[in-house]
C-alpha atoms as a PDB file:
ATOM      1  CA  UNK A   1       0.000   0.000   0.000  1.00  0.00           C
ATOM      2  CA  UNK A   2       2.934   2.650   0.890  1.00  0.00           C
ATOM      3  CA  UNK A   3       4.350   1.823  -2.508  1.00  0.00           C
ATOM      4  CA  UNK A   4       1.474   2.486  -4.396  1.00  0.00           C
ATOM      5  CA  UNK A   5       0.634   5.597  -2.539  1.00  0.00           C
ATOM      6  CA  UNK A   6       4.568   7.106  -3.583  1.00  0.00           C
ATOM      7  CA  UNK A   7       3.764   5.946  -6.891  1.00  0.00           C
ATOM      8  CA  UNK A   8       1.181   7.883  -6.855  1.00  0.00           C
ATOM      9  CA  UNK A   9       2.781  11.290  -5.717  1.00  0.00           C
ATOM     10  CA  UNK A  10       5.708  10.646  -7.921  1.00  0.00           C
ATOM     11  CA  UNK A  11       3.127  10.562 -10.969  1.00  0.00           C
ATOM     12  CA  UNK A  12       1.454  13.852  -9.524  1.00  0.00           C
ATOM     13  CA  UNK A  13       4.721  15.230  -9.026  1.00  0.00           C
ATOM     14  CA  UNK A  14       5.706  14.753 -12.315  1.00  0.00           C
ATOM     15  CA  UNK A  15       2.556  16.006 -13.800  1.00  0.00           C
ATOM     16  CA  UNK A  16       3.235  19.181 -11.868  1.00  0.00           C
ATOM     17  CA  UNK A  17       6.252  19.718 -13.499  1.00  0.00           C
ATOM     18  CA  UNK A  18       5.570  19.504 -16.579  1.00  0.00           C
ATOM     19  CA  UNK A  19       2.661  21.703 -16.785  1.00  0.00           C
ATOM     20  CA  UNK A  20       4.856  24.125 -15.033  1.00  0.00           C
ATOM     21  CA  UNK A  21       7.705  23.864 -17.216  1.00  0.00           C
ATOM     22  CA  UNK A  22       4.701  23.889 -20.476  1.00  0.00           C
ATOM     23  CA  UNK A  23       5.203  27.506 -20.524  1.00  0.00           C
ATOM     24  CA  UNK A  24       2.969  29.744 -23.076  1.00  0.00           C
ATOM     25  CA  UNK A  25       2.958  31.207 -26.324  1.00  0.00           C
ATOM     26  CA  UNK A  26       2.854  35.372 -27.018  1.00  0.00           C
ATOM     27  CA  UNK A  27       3.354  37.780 -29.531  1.00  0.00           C
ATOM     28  CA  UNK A  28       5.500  41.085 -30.182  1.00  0.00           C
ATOM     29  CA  UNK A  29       3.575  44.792 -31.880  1.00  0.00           C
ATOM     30  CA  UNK A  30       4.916  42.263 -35.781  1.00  0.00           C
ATOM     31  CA  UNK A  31       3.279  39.163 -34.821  1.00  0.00           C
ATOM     32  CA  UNK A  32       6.214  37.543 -33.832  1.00  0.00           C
ATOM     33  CA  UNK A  33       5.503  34.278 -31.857  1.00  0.00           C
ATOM     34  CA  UNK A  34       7.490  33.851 -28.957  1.00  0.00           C
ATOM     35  CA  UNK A  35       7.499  30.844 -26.322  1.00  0.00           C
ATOM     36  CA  UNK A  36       7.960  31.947 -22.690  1.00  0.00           C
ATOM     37  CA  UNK A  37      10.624  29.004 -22.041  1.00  0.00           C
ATOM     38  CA  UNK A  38      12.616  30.548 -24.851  1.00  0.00           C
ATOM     39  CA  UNK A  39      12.526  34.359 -24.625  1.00  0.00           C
ATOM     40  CA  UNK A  40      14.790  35.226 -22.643  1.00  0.00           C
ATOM     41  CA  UNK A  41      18.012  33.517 -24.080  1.00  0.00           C
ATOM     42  CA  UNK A  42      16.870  34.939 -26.914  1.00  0.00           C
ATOM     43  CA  UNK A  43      16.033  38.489 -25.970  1.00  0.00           C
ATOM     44  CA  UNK A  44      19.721  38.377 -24.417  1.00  0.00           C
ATOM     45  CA  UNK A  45      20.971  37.251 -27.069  1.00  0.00           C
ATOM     46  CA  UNK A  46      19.109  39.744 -29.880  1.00  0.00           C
ATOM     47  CA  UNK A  47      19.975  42.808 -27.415  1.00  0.00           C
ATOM     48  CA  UNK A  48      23.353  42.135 -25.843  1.00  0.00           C
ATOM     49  CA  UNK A  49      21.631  41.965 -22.613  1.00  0.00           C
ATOM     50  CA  UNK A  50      23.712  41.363 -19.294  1.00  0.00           C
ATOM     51  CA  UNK A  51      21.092  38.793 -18.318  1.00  0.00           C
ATOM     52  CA  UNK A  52      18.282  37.022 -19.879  1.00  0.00           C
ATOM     53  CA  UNK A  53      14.720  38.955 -18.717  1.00  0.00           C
ATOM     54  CA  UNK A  54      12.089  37.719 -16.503  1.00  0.00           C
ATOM     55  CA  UNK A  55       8.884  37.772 -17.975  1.00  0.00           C
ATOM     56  CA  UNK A  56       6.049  39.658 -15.985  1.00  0.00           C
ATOM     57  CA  UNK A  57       1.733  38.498 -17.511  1.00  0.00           C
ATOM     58  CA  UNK A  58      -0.195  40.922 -16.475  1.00  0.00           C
ATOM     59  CA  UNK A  59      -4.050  38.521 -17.060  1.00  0.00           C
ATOM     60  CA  UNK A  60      -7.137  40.775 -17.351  1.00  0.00           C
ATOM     61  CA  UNK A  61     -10.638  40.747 -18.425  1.00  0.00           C
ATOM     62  CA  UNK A  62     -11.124  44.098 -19.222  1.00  0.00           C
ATOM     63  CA  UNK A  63      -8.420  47.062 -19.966  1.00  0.00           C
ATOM     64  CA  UNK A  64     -11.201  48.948 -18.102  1.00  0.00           C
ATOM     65  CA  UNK A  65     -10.563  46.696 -14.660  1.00  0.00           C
ATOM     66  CA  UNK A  66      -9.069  49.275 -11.618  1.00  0.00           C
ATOM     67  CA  UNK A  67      -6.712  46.997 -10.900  1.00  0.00           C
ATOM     68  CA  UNK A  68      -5.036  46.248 -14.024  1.00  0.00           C
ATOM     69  CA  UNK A  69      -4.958  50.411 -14.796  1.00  0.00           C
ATOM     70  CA  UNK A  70      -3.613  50.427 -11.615  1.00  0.00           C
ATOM     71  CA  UNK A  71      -0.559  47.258 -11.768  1.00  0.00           C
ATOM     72  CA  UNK A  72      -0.266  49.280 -15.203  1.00  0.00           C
ATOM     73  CA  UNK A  73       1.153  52.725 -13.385  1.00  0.00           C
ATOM     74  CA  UNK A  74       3.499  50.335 -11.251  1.00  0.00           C
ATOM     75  CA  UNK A  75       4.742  48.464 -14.661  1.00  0.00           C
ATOM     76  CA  UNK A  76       5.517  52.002 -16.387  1.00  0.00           C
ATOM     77  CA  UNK A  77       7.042  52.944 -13.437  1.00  0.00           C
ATOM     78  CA  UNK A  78       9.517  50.224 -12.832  1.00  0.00           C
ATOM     79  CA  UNK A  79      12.542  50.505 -15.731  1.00  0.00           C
ATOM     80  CA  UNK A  80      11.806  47.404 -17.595  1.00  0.00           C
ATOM     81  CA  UNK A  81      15.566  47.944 -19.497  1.00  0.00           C
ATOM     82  CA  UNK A  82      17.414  48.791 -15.628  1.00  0.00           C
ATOM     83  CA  UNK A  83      15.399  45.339 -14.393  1.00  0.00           C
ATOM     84  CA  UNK A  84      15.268  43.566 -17.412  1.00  0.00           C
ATOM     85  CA  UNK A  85      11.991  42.264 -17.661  1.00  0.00           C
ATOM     86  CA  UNK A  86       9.361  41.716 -20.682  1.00  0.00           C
ATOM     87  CA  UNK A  87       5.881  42.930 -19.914  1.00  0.00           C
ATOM     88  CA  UNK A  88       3.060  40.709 -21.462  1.00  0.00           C
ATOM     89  CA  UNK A  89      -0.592  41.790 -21.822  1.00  0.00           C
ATOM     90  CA  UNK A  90      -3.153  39.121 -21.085  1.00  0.00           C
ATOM     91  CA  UNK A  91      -6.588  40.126 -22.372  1.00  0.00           C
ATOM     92  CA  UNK A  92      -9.496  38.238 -22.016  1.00  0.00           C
ATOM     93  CA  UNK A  93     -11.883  40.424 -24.196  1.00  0.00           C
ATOM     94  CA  UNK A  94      -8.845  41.616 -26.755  1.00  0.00           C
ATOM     95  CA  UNK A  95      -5.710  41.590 -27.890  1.00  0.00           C
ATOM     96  CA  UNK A  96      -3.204  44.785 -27.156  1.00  0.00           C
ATOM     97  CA  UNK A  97      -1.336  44.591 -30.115  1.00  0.00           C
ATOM     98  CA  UNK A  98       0.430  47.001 -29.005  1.00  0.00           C
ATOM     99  CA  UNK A  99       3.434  45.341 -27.070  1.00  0.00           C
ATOM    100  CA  UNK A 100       3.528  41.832 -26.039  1.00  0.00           C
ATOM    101  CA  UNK A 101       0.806  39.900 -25.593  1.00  0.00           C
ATOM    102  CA  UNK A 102      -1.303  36.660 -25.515  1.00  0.00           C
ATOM    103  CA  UNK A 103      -3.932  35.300 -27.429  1.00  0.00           C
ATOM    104  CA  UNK A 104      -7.312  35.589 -25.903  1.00  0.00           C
ATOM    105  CA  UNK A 105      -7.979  32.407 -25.743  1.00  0.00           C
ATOM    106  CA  UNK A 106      -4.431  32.083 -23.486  1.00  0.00           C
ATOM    107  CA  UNK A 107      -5.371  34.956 -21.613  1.00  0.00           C
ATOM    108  CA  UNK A 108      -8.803  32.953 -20.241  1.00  0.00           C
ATOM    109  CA  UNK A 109      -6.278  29.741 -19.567  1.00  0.00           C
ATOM    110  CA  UNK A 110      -4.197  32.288 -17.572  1.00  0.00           C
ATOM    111  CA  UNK A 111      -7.643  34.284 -15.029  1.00  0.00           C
ATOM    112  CA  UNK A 112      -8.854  30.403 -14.850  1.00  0.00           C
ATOM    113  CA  UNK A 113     -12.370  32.544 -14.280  1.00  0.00           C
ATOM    114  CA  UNK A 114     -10.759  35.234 -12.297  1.00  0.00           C
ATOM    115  CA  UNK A 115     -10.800  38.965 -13.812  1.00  0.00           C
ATOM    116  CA  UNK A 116      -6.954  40.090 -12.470  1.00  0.00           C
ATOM    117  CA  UNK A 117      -3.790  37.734 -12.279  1.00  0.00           C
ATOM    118  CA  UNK A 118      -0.342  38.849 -12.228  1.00  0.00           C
ATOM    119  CA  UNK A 119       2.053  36.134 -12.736  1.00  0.00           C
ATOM    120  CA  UNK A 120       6.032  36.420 -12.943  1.00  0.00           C
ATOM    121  CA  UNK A 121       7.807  34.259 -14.587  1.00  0.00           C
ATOM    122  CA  UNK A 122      11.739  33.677 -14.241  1.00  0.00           C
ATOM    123  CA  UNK A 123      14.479  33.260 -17.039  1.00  0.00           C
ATOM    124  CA  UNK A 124      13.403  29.451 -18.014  1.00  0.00           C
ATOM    125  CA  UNK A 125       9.594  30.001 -18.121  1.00  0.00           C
ATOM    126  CA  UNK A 126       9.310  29.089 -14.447  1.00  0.00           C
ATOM    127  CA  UNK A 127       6.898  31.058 -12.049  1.00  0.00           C
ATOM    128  CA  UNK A 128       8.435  32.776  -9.215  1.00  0.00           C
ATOM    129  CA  UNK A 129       5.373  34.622  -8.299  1.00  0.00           C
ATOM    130  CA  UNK A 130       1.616  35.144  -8.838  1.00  0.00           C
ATOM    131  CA  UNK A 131      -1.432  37.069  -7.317  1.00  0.00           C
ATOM    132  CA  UNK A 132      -4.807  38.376  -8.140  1.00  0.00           C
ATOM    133  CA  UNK A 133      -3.661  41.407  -6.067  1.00  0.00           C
ATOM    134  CA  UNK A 134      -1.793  44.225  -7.608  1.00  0.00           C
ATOM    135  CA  UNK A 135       1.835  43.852  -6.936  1.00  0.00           C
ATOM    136  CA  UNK A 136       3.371  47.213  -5.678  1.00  0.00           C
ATOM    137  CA  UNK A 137       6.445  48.645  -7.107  1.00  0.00           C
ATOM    138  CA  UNK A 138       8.419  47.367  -4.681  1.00  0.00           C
ATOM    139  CA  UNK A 139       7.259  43.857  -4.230  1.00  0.00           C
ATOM    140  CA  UNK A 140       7.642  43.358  -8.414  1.00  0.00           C
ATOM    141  CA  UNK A 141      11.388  45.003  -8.202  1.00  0.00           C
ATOM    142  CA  UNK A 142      11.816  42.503  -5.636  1.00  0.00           C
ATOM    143  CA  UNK A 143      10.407  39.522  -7.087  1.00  0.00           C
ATOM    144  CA  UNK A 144      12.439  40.948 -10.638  1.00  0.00           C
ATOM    145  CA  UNK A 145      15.897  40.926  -8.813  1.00  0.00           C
ATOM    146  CA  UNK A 146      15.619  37.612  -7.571  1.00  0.00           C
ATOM    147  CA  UNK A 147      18.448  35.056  -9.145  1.00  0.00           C
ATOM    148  CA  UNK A 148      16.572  31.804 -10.821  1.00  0.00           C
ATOM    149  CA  UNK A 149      17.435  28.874  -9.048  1.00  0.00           C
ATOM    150  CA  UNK A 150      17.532  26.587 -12.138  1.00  0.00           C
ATOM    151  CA  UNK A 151      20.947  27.836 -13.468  1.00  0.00           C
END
């Protein structure tokens, strides 16, 4: 029985993993298709950057939702180039063309029937944080200058 029941953890285990490590497609202002396991060694590598970027989804329903406007201020106000991060709009109604950003149909897998999700992601498509509060300035600078512990 106790060797069935670790099999059975080491199966959900795994599972977990891999749907972590799935990661998500998303598109530049050109229509580029980008995968978020991939991006960053490749954004380093495009730009000459010192590092590769972290990856920051901000999931709505509506560009008219207070708190996206509002995690919106704190994103414009926190040097994506000095912190080296990609911004991604997740829009469940449209797509922001605009920037980065998700399909709709990716944007509903990411609010899983919430309205607001904020979900950062580290250099390998891994998520090092996620809320359906707004994350203040300094908690995202914070979460941003962490080191990814998959090296």
């Amino acid at each position: 029985m106790r060797s069935i029941i670790c099999f059975i953890l080491l199966i959900l285990i795994g599972c977990s993993c891999i749907n972590s490590q799935a990661g998500f497609i998303f598109y530049d202002a050109h229509s580029e298709r980008y995968h978020s396991s991939t991006a960053g060694i490749n954004a380093k590598n495009e730009f000459g950057l010192e590092r590769e970027p972290k990856i920051v989804v901000v999931a709505t329903s509506s560009k008219d939702n207070p708190k996206y406007k509002e995690q919106m201020k704190i994103i414009y106000n926190v040097s994506a180039e000095e912190m080296q991060y990609l911004y991604i709009i997740a829009n469940s109604q449209e797509e922001d063309r605009s920037g980065y950003y998700t399909s709709m149909s990716t944007s509903k897998k990411f609010l899983d029937g919430d309205i607001f999700k904020v979900l950062i992601y580290d250099e390998r498509g891994g998520i090092i944080a996620q809320s359906k509060e707004i994350f203040s300035e300094s908690s995202l600078e914070h979460h941003l200058s962490k080191s990814s512990s998959r090296r």
